[in-house]
Protein backbone atom coordinates (compact mmCIF):
# COMPACT_ATOMS: atom_id res chain seq x y z
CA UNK A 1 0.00 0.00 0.00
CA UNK A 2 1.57 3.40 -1.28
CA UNK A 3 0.37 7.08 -0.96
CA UNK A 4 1.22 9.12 -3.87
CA UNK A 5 1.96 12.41 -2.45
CA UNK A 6 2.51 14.61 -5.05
CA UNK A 7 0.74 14.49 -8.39
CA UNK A 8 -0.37 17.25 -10.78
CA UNK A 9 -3.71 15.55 -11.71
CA UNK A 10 -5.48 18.78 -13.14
CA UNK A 11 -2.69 19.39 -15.61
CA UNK A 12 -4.31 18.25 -19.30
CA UNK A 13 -1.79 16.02 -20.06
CA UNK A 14 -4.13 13.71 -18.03
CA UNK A 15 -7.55 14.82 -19.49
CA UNK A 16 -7.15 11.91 -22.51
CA UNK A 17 -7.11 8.81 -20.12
CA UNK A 18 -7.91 9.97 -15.84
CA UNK A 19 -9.91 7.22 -15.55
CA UNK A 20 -7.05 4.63 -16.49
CA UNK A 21 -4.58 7.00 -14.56
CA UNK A 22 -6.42 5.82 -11.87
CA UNK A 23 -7.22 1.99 -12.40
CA UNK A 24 -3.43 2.14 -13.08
CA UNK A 25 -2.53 3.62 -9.61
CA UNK A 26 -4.69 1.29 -7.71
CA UNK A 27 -3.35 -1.75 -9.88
CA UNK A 28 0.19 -0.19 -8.39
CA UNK A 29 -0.87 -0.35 -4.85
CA UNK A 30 -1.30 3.08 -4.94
CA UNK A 31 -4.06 3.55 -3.04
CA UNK A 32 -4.36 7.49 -2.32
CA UNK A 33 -3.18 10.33 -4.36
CA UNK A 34 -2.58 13.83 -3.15
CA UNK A 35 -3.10 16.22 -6.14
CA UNK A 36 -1.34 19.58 -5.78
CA UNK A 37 -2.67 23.03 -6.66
CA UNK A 38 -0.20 25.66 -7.99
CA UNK A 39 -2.24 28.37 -8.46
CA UNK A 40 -6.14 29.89 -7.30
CA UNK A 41 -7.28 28.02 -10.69
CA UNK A 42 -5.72 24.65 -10.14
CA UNK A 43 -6.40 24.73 -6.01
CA UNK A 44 -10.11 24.58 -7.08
CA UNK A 45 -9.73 22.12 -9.18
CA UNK A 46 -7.59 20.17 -7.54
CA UNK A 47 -10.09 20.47 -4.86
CA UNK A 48 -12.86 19.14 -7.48
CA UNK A 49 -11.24 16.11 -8.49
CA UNK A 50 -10.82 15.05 -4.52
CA UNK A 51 -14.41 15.55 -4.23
CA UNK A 52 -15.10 13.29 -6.82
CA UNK A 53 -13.07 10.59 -6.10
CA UNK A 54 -12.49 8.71 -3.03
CA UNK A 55 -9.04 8.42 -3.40
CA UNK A 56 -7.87 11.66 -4.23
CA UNK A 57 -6.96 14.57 -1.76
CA UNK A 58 -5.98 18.52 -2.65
CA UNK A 59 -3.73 20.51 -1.46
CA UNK A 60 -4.05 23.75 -2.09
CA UNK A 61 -1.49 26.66 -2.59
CA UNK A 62 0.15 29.28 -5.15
CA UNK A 63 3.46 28.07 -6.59
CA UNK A 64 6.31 30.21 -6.70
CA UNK A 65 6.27 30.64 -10.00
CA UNK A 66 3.11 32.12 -10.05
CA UNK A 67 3.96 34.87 -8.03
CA UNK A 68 3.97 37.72 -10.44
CA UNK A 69 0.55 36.74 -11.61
CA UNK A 70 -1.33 35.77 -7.97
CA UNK A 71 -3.24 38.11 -6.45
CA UNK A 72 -2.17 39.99 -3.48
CA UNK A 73 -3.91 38.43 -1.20
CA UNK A 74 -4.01 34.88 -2.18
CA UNK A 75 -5.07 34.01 1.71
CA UNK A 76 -8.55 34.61 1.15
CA UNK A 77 -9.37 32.45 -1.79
CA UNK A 78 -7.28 29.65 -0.57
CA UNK A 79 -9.14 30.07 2.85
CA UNK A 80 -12.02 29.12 0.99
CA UNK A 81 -11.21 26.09 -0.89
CA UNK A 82 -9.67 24.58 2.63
CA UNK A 83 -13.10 24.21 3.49
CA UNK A 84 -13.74 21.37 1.99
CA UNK A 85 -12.99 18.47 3.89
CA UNK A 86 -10.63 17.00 1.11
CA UNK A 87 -7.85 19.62 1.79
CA UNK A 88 -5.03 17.93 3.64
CA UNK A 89 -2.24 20.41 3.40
CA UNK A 90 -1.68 24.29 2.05
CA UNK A 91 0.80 24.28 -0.98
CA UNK A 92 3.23 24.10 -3.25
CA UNK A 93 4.39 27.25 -1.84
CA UNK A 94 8.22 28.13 -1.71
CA UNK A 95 10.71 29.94 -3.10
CA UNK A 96 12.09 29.56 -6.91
CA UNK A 97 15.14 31.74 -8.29
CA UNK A 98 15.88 29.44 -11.10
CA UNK A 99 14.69 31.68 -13.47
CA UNK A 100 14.90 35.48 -12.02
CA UNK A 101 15.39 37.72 -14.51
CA UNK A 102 19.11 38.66 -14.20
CA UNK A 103 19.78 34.28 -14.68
CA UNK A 104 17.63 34.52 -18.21
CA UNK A 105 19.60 37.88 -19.22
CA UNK A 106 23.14 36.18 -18.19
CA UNK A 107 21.85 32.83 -20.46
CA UNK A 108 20.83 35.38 -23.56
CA UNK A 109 24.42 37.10 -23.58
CA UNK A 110 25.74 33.69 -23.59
CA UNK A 111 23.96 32.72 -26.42
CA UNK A 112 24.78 35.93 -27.86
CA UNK A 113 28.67 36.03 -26.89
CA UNK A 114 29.01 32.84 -29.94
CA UNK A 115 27.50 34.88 -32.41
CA UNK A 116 29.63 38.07 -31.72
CA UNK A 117 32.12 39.01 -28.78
CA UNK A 118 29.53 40.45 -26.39
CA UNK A 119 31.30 41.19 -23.28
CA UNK A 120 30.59 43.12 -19.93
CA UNK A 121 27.69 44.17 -18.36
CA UNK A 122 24.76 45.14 -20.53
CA UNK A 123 21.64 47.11 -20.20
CA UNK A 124 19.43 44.49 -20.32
CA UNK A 125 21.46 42.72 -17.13
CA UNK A 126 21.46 45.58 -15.14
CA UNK A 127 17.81 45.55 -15.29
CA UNK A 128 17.45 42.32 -14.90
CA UNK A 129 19.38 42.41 -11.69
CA UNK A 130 17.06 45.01 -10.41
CA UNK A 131 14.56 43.28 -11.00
CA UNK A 132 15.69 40.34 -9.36
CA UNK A 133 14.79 41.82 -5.57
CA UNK A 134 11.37 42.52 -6.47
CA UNK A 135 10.63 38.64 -7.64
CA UNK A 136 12.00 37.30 -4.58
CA UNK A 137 10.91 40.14 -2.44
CA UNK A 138 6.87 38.77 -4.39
CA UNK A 139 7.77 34.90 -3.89
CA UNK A 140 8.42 35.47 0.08
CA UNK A 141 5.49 37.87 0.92
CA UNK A 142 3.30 34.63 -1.06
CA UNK A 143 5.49 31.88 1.16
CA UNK A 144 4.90 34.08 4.45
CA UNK A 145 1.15 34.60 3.45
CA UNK A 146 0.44 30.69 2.87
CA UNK A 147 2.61 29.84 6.15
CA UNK A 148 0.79 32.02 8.05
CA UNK A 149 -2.66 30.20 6.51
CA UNK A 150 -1.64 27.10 6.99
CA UNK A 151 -0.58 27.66 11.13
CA UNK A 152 -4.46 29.38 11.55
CA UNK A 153 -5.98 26.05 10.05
CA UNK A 154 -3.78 23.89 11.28
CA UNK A 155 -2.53 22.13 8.38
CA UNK A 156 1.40 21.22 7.33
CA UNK A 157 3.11 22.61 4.28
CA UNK A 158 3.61 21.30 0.80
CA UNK A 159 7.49 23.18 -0.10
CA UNK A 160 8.75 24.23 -3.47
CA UNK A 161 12.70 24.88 -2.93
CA UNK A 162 14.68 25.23 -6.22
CA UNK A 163 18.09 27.29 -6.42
CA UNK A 164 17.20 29.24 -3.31
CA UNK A 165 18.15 27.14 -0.03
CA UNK A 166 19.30 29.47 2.77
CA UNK A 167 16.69 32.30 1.75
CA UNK A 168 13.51 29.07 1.91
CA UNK A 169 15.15 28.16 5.52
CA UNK A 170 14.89 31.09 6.87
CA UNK A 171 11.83 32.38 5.96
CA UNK A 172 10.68 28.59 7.74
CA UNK A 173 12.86 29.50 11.41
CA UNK A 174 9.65 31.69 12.66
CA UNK A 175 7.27 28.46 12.36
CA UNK A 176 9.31 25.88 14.28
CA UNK A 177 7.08 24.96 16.49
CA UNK A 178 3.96 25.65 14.55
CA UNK A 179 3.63 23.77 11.48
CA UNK A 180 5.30 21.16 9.63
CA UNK A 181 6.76 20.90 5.93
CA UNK A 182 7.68 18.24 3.69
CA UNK A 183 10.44 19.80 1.09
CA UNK A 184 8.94 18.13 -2.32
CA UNK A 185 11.05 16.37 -4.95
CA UNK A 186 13.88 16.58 -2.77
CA UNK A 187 17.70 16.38 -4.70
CA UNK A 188 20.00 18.24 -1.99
CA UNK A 189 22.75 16.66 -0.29
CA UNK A 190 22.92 14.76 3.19
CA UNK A 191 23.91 17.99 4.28
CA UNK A 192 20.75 19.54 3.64
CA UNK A 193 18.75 16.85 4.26
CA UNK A 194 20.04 17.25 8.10
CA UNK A 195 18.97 20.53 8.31
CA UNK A 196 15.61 19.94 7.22
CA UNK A 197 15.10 16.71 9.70
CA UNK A 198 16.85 19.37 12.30
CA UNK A 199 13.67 21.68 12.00
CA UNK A 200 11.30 18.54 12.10
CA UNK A 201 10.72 19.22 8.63
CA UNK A 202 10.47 15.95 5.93
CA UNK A 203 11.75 15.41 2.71
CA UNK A 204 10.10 13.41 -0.49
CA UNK A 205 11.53 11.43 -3.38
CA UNK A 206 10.43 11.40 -7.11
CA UNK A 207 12.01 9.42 -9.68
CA UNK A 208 15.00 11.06 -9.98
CA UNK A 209 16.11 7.86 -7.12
CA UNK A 210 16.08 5.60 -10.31
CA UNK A 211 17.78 7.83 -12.69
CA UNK A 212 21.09 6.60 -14.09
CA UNK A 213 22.64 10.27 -12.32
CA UNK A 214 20.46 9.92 -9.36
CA UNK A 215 23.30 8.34 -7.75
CA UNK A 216 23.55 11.35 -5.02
CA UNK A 217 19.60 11.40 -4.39
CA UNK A 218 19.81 7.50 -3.80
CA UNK A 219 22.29 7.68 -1.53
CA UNK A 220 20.33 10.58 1.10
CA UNK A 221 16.96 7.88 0.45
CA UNK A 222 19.70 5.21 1.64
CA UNK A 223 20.43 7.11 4.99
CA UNK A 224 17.65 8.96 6.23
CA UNK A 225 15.69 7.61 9.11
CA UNK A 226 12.85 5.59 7.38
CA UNK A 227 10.46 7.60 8.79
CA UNK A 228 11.10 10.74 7.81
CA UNK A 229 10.32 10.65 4.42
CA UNK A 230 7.71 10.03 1.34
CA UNK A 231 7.23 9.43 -1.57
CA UNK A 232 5.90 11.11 -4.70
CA UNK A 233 6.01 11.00 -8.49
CA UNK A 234 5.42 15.15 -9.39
CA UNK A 235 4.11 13.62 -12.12
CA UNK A 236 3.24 14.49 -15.23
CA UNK A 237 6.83 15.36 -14.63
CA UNK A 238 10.23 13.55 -13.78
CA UNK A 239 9.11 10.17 -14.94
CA UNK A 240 11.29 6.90 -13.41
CA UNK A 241 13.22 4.91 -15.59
CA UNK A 242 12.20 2.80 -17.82
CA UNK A 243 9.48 5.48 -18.65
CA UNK A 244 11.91 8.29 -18.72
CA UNK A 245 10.96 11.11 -21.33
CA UNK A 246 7.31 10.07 -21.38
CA UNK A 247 4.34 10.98 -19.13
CA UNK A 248 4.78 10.58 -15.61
CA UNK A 249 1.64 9.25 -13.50
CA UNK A 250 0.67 8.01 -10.16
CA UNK A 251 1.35 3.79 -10.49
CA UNK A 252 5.35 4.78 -10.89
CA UNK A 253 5.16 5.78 -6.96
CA UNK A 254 5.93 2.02 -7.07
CA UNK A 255 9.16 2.46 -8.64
CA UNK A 256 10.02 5.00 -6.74
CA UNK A 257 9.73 3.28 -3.64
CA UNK A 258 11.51 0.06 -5.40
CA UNK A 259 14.28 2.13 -5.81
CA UNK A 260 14.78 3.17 -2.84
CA UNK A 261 13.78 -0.38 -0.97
CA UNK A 262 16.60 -1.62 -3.60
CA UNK A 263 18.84 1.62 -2.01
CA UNK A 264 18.33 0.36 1.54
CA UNK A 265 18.59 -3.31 1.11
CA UNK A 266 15.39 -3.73 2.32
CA UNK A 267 11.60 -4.70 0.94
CA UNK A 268 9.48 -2.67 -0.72
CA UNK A 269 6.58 -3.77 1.74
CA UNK A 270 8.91 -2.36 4.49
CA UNK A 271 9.27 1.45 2.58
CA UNK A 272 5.86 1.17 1.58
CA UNK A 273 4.68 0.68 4.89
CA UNK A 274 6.83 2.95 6.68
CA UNK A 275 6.09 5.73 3.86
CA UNK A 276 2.54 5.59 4.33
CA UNK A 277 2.86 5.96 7.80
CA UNK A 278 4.28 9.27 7.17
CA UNK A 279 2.44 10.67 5.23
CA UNK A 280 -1.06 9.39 7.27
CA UNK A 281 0.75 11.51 9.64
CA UNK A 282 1.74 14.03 7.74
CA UNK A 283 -1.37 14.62 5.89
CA UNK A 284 -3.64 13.60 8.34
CA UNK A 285 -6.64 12.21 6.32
CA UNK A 286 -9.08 11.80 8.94
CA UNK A 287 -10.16 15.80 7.99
C-alpha cells in the first residue's frame, strides 16, 4: 500500500485517459493520491477532483512561479477552498530563483557572446538584476502569506525549494514549532537533508532515485531515518526509468519506492509501509 503524495492531476496532459490513470494507480498499490494546486485556478480544481473521487486529496497553494501573476492576497481564496474536507495540506508554496530575470539575461548574452564578442555588463542585465529583488521580495510575501494560513488552520506545508536554499530556511525559522513541511522532490545533499530533519521538517523522493545520475539522491533515500520521508512522483513530470521522457503518472510511486527499498537493502513492503505511515501523519486524512 503506497500514498502518492505529489501528483499534478489537473494538468491536461491527463484529461485523454484519468480514468485509467487511476485503475493504473490502484493496480500499483497506490491507493491514495494527493493532487497539488499551484495556483487559485488549479487549487479549485484540484479540490474538485478530490471531491469526486475517493481516493484523491488537494492541497491547495500558489506556486512560486506564479507569483507575479497571484493576487495579493491569495489568503482569502485559498481560505475558501480549505473548506472542503478534502484539503489535507496548504501548498506548493516556496521559493524559486531558477529563473529570475538577471539568470535569463546572463543565459541570452551567452547565447549571444558565440555569435559576436559580447562582453561586460549590458543594459538588459542591469535591469534584470534590479529586478531580481522585487521577484523574490513577491515569492516570500506569497510563502509568508500561505505559512501564516496554513498555522491558523492547522494544516502542514507542501514546499517548493529550487536554487534558493538558505533564503527558503529562513523564511521557515519563525514556524518551528507551529507547522510542519515536507520539502517536495527533494535532490539536496545529506547535508541539507540534516537541516531539514533538524527543523522537524520531511523530505520526499520522485524518480530522480532511479535515474542513471540519481546516484547522489539515492544515496540521502539510503540514509535517512525511514520515517522521515515520502514518496511522490510530481508527475506528469520527472518520470522513473524505464518510462523516462514520457508521461509521468501516479502507479510509478511504485518504482520510486523500489528504488529506494533496492537503495536500503530492504523490501518494498517495508518502505511502503513505513512511507505511508508518514504521510497518514503528515497529511492527516481523517479531515
Amino acid at each position: 500500500m503506497l500514498i502518492e503524495t505529489h501528483a499534478h492531476l489537473d494538468y491536461p496532459e491527463f484529461s485523454p485517459d484519468f480514468d485509467e490513470v487511476l485503475e493504473r494507480a490502484t493496480e500499483a498499490g497506490v491507493t491514495r493520491i494527493i493532487t497539488i494546486g499551484t495556483s487559485i485556478e488549479s487549487s479549485r480544481r484540484a479540490v474538485e477532483l478530490a471531491e469526486q473521487h475517493a481516493n484523491i486529496y488537494a492541497a491547495i497553494g500558489v506556486h512560486p512561479s506564479a507569483a507575479e501573476e497571484a493576487p495579493e492576497d491569495v489568503m482569502q481564496p485559498l481560505r475558501e477552498l480549505a473548506q472542503s474536507s478534502r484539503v489535507v495540506a496548504i501548498g506548493e508554496t516556496g521559493l524559486d530563483y531558477h529563473r529570475l530575470p538577471s539568470r535569463e539575461a546572463a543565459q541570452e548574452k551567452h547565447v549571444q557572446v558565440f555569435g559576436r564578442a559580447l562582453q561586460g555588463e549590458t543594459e538588459e542585465e542591469i535591469e534584470a538584476g534590479l529586478e531580481d529583488g522585487a521577484h523574490q521580495a513577491k515569492q516570500a510575501i506569497l510563502f509568508e502569506q500561505q505559512l501564516d494560513l496554513a498555522v491558523e488552520l492547522g494544516l502542514n506545508v507542501v514546499i517548493h525549494q529550487r536554487d534558493a536554499w538558505s533564503d527558503t530556511l529562513e523564511v521557515l525559522r519563525p514556524y518551528e514549532g507551529k507547522l510542519r513541511g515536507v520539502f517536495h522532490c527533494f535532490g539536496a545533499s545529506m547535508i541539507q537533508a540534516d537541516e531539514v530533519l533538524a527543523m522537524d521538517h520531511l523530505v520526499s523522493f520522485t524518480g530522480i532515485v532511479t535515474f542513471k545520475n540519481g546516484t547522489a539522491v539515492r544515496e540521502v533515500s539510503a540514509n535517512l531515518p525511514l520515517n522521515k520521508f515520502m514518496v511522490e512522483t510530481d508527475c506528469p513530470y520527472l518520470a522513473p526509468a524505464p518510462f523516462r521522457g514520457k508521461r509521468s503518472e501516479p502507479a510509478h510511486t511504485r518504482l520510486v519506492a523500489e528504488a529506494i527499498a533496492n537503495a536500503r537493502s530492504v523490501t518494498l513492503e517495508e518502505v511502503a509501509g513505513a512511507t505511508t505511515a508518514t504521510a497518514e501523519g503528515f497529511f492527516r486524512f481523517k479531515r
